[in-house]
Protein backbone atom coordinates (compact mmCIF):
# COMPACT_ATOMS: atom_id res chain seq x y z
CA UNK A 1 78.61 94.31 89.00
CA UNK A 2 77.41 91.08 89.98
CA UNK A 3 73.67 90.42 88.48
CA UNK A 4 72.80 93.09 86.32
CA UNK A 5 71.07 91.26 83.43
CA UNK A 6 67.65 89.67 83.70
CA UNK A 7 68.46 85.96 82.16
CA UNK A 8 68.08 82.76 82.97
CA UNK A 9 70.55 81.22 85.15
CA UNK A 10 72.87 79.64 82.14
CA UNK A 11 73.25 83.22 79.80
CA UNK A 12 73.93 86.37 81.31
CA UNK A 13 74.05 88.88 78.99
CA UNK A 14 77.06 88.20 77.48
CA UNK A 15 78.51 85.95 80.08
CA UNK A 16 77.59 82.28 79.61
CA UNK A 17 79.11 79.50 81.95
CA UNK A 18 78.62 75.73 82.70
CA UNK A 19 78.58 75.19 86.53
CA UNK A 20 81.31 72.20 87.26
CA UNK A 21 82.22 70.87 90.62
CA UNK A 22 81.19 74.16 92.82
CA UNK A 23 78.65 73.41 95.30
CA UNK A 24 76.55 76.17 96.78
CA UNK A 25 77.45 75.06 100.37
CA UNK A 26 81.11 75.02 99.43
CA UNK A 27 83.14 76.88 102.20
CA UNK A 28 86.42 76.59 100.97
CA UNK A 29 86.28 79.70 98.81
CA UNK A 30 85.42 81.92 101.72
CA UNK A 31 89.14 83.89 101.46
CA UNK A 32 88.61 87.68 102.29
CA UNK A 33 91.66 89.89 102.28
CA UNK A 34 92.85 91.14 106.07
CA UNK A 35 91.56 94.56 104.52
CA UNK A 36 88.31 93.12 103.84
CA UNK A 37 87.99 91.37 107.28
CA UNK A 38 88.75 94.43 109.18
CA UNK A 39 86.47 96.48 107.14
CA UNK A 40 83.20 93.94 107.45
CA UNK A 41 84.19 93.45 111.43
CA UNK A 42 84.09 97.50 111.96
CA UNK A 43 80.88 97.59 109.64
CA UNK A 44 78.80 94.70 110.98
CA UNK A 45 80.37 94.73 114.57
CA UNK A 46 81.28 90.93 114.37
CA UNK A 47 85.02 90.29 116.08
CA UNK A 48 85.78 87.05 115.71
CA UNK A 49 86.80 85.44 112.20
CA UNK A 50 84.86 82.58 112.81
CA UNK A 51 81.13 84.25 113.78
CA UNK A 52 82.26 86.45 111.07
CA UNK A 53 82.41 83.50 108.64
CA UNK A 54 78.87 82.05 109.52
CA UNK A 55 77.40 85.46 109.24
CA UNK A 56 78.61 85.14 105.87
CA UNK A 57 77.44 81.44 104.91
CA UNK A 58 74.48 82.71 106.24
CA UNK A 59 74.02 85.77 103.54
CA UNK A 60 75.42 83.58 100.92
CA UNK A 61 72.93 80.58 100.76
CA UNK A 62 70.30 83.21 100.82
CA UNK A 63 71.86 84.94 97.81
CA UNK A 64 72.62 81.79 96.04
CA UNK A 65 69.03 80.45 96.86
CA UNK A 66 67.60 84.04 95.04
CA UNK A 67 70.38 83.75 92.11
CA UNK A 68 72.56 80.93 91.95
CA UNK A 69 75.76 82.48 90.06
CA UNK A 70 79.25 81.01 90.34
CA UNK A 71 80.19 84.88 91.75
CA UNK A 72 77.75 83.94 94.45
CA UNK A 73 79.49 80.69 94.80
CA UNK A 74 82.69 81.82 95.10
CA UNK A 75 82.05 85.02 97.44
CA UNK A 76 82.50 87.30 94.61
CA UNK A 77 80.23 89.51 96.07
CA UNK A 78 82.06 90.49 99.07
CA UNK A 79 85.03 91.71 97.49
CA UNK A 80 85.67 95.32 97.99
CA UNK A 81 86.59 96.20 94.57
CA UNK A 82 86.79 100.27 94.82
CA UNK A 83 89.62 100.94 96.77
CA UNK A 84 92.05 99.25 94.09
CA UNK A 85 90.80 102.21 91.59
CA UNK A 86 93.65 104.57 91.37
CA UNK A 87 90.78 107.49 91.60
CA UNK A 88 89.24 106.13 94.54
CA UNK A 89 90.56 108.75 96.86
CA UNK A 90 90.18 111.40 94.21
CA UNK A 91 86.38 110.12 94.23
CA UNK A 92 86.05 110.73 98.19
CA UNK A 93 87.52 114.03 97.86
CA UNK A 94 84.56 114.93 95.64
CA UNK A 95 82.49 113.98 98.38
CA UNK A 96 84.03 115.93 100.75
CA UNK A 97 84.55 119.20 98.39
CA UNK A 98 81.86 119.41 95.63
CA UNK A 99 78.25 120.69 96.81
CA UNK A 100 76.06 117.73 96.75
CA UNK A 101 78.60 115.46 94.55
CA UNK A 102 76.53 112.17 93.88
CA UNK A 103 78.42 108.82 93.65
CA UNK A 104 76.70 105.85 91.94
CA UNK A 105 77.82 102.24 92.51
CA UNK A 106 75.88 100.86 89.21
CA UNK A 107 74.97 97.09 89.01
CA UNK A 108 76.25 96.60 93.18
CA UNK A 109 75.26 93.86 94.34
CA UNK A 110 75.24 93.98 97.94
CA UNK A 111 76.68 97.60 97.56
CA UNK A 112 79.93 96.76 99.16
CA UNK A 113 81.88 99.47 97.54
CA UNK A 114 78.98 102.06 98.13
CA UNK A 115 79.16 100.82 101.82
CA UNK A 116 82.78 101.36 102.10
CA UNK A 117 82.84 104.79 100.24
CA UNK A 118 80.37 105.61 102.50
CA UNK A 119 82.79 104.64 105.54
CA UNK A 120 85.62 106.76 104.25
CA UNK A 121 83.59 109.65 104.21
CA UNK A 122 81.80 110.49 101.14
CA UNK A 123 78.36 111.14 103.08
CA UNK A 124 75.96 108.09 102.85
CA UNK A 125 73.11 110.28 101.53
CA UNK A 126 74.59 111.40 98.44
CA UNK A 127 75.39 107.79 97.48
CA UNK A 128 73.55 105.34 95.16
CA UNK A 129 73.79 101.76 95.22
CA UNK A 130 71.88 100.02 92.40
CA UNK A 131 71.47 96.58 90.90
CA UNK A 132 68.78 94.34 88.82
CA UNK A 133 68.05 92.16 91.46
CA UNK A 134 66.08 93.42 94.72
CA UNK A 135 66.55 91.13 96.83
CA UNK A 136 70.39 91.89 96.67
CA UNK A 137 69.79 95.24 98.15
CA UNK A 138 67.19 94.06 100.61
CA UNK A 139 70.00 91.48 101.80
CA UNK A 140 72.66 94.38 101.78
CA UNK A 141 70.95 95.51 104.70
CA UNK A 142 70.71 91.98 106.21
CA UNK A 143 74.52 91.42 105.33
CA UNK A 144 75.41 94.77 107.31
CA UNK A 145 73.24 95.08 109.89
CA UNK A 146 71.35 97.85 109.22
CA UNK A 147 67.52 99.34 108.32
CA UNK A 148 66.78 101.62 105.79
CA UNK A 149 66.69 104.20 108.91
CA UNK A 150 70.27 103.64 109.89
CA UNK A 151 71.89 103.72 106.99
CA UNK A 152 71.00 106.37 104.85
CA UNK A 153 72.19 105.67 101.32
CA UNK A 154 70.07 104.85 98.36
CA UNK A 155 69.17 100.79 97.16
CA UNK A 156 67.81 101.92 93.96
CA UNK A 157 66.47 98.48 92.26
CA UNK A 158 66.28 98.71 88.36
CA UNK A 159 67.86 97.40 85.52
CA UNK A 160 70.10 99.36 84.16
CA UNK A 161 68.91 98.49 79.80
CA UNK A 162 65.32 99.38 80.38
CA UNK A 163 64.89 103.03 78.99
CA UNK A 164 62.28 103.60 81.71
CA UNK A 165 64.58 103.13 84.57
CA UNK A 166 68.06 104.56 82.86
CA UNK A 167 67.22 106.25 79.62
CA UNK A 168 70.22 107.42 76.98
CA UNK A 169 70.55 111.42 77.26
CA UNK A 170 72.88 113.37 75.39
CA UNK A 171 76.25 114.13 77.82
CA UNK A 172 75.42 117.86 79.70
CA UNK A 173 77.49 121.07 78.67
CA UNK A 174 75.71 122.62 81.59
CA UNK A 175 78.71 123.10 83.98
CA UNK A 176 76.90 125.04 86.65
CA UNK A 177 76.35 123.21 90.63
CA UNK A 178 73.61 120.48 90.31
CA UNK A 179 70.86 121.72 92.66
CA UNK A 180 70.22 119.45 95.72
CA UNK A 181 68.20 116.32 95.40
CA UNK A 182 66.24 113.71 97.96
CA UNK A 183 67.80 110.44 96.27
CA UNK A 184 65.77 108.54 98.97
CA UNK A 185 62.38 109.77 96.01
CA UNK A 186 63.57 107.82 93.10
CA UNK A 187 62.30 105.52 91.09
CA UNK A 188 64.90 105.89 88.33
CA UNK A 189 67.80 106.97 87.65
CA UNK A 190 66.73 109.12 85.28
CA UNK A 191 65.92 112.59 86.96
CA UNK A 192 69.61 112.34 87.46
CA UNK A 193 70.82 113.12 84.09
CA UNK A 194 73.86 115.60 84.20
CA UNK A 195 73.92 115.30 87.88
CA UNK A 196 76.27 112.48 88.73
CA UNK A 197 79.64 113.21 89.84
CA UNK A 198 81.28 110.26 90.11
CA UNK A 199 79.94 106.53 88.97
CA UNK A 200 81.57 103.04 89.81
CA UNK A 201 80.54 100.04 87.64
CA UNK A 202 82.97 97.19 88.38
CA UNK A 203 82.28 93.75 86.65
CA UNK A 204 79.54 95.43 84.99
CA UNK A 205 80.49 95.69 81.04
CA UNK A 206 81.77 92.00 80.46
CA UNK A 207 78.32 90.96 81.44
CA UNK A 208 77.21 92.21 78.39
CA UNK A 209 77.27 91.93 74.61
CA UNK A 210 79.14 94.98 72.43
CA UNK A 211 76.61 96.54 71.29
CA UNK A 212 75.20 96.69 74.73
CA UNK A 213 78.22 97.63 76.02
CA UNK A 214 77.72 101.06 73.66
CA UNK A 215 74.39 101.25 75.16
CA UNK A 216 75.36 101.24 78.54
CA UNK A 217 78.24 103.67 78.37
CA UNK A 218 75.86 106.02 76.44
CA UNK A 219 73.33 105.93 79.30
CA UNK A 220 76.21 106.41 81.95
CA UNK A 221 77.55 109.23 80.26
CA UNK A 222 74.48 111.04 80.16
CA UNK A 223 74.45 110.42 83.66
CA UNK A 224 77.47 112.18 84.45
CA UNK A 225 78.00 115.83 85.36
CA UNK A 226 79.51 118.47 82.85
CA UNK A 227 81.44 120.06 85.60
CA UNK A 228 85.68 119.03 85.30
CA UNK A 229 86.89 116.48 86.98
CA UNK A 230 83.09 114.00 87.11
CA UNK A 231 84.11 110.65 86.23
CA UNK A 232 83.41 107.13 85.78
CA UNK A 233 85.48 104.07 86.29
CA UNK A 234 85.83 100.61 87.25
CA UNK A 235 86.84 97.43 86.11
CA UNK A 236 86.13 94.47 84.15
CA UNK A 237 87.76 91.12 82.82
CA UNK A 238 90.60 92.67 79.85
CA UNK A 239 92.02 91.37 76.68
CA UNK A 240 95.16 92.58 74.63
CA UNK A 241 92.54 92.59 71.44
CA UNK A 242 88.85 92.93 71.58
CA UNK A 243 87.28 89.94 71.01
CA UNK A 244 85.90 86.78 72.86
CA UNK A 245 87.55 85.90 76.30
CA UNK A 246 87.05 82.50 77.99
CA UNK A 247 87.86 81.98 81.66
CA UNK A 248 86.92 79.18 84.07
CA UNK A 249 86.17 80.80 87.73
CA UNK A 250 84.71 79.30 90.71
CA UNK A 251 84.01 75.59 88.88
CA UNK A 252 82.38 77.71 85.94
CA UNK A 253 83.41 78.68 82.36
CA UNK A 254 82.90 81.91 81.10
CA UNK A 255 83.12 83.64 77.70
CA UNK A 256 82.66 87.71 77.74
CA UNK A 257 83.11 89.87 75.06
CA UNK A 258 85.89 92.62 75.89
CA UNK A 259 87.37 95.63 74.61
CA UNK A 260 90.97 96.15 74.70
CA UNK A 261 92.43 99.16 75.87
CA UNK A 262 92.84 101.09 72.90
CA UNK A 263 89.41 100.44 71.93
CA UNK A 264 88.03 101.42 75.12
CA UNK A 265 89.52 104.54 74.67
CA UNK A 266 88.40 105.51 71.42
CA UNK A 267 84.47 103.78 72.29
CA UNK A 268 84.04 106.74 74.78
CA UNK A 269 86.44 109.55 73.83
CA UNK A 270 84.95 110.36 70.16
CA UNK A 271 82.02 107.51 70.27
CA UNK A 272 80.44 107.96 73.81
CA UNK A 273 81.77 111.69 74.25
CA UNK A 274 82.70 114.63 71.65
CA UNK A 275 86.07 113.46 71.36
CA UNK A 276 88.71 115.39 73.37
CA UNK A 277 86.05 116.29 75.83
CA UNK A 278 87.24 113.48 78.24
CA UNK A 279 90.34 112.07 79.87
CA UNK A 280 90.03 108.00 79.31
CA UNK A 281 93.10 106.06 81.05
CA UNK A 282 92.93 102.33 81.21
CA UNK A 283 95.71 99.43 82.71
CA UNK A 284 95.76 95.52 82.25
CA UNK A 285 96.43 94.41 85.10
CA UNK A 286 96.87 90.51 86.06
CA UNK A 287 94.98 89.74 89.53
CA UNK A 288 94.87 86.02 91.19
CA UNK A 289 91.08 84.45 91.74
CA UNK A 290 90.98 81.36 93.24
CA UNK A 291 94.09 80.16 92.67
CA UNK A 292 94.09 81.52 88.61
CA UNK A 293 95.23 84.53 86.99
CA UNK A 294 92.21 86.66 85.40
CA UNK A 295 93.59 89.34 83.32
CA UNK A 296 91.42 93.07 84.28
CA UNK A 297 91.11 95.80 82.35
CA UNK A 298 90.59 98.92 85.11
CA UNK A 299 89.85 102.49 83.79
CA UNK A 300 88.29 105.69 83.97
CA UNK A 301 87.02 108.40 82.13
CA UNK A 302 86.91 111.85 83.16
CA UNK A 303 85.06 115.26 81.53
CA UNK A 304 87.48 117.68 80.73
């Protein structure tokens, strides 16, 4: 997730940072993978690397101009972070086999991953992509080309702390097929309780403060559908022991609070969910960012 708090533009939740030498006009940091480059050519119908580049300056002063965060900067938000999840395929085969399966892409940005999910075949309706910030989701549209008539998926603006928009519900032992719903009606995410199959919330937790981090998972998992196999996952920056981590990205340094594997695990098998009831897997894994080495925590929990 990319902008999920409301703060001001120094404290995000529980990321703080101290811009440095990035300027928002600062090109240089425009490095998308040959994966991502085919993908946004085939999605926006731009060919040529450069036209494809200016298309993206374009999106990113606007974005920076709305929010000016060093992910902004530094074309954080165009990185197609779902794939990499080792359940990502499992996730598309829940689109393609479970009646009405509903995936959520929670605190999205531009909805990237929701866009490529989407392209792989879980079907477009059935998908939510939701963030804080409107005006992210208004220039997801911009960024790919499309109208709210073309593409059908669901922007759901709405922050995801405010009880009135994603309210904590005990997790449902109702295992039986979710009945159909219109996702294009909400206002919330709340008439979705015990109805979500599968949720993605990359770079969502570090954003926020542990005891927020509780909060959150509670809400997700009452979220999530009782039937075996409905799971949530993502990613987020890791640490060997949970505590404080400081990193310096993009000409900004930030300190998150993080959980470390093992007390990820127990937080939602025992804290989060009856423990036993869920299937929690987790892996540090190093990955490069602008020329440093950021240390991620991915995982996923699954219902039993």
């Amino acid at each position: 997730m990319e902008g999920a708090a409301v703060h001001d533009d120094s404290t995000l939740g529980n990321v703080t940072y101290q811009p440095e030498s990035t300027l928002p006009e600062d090109a240089s940091l425009y490095d998308l993978t040959s994966e991502e480059t085919a993908f946004f050519k085939a999605q926006i119908g731009i060919d040529d690397d450069e036209d494809l580049k200016r298309h993206m300056l374009e999106i990113k002063a606007k974005a920076y101009e709305t929010a000016p965060y060093p992910w902004i900067c530094g074309f954080v938000f165009l990185r197609v972070n779902i794939t990499s999840n080792p359940l990502y395929d499992y996730i598309l085969k829940l689109g393609r086999e479970r009646p009405d399966a509903v995936l959520l892409d929670i605190g999205c940005c531009f909805g990237v991953d929701a866009r490529r999910a989407a392209a792989d075949g879980f079907p477009a309706k059935n998908i939510i992509a939701s963030d804080i910030r409107n005006e992210f989701l208004e220039l997801s549209h911009e960024l790919f080309r499309t109208t709210p008539a073309s593409y059908p998926g669901c922007l759901l603006p709405g922050d995801v702390l405010d009880p009135e928009f994603l309210s904590i519900a005990k997790p449902s032992n109702d295992v039986s097929p979710a009945p159909a719903i219109d996702l294009s009606s909400l206002k919330s995410l709340n008439p979705l309780h015990g109805r979500i199959s599968a949720i993605n919330a990359t770079r969502l937790f570090h954003l926020f403060t542990e005891d927020k981090q509780l909060h959150l998972a509670k809400a997700l998992a009452g979220l999530l559908s009782a039937q075996p196999g409905s799971v949530i996952c993502g990613h987020q920056v890791g640490i060997l022991e949970k505590g404080i981590s400081v990193a310096k990205i993009s000409g900004s340094e930030h300190r998150s609070f993080c959980h470390s594997p093992k007390t990820w695990t127990s937080l939602w098998d025992g804290e989060v969910f009856e423990k036993g009831s869920v299937k929690v897997e987790t892996e540090l894994v190093e990955v490069p960012i602008h020329g440093r080495i950021l240390l991620v925590m991915r995982w996923s929990v699954m219902r039993l």
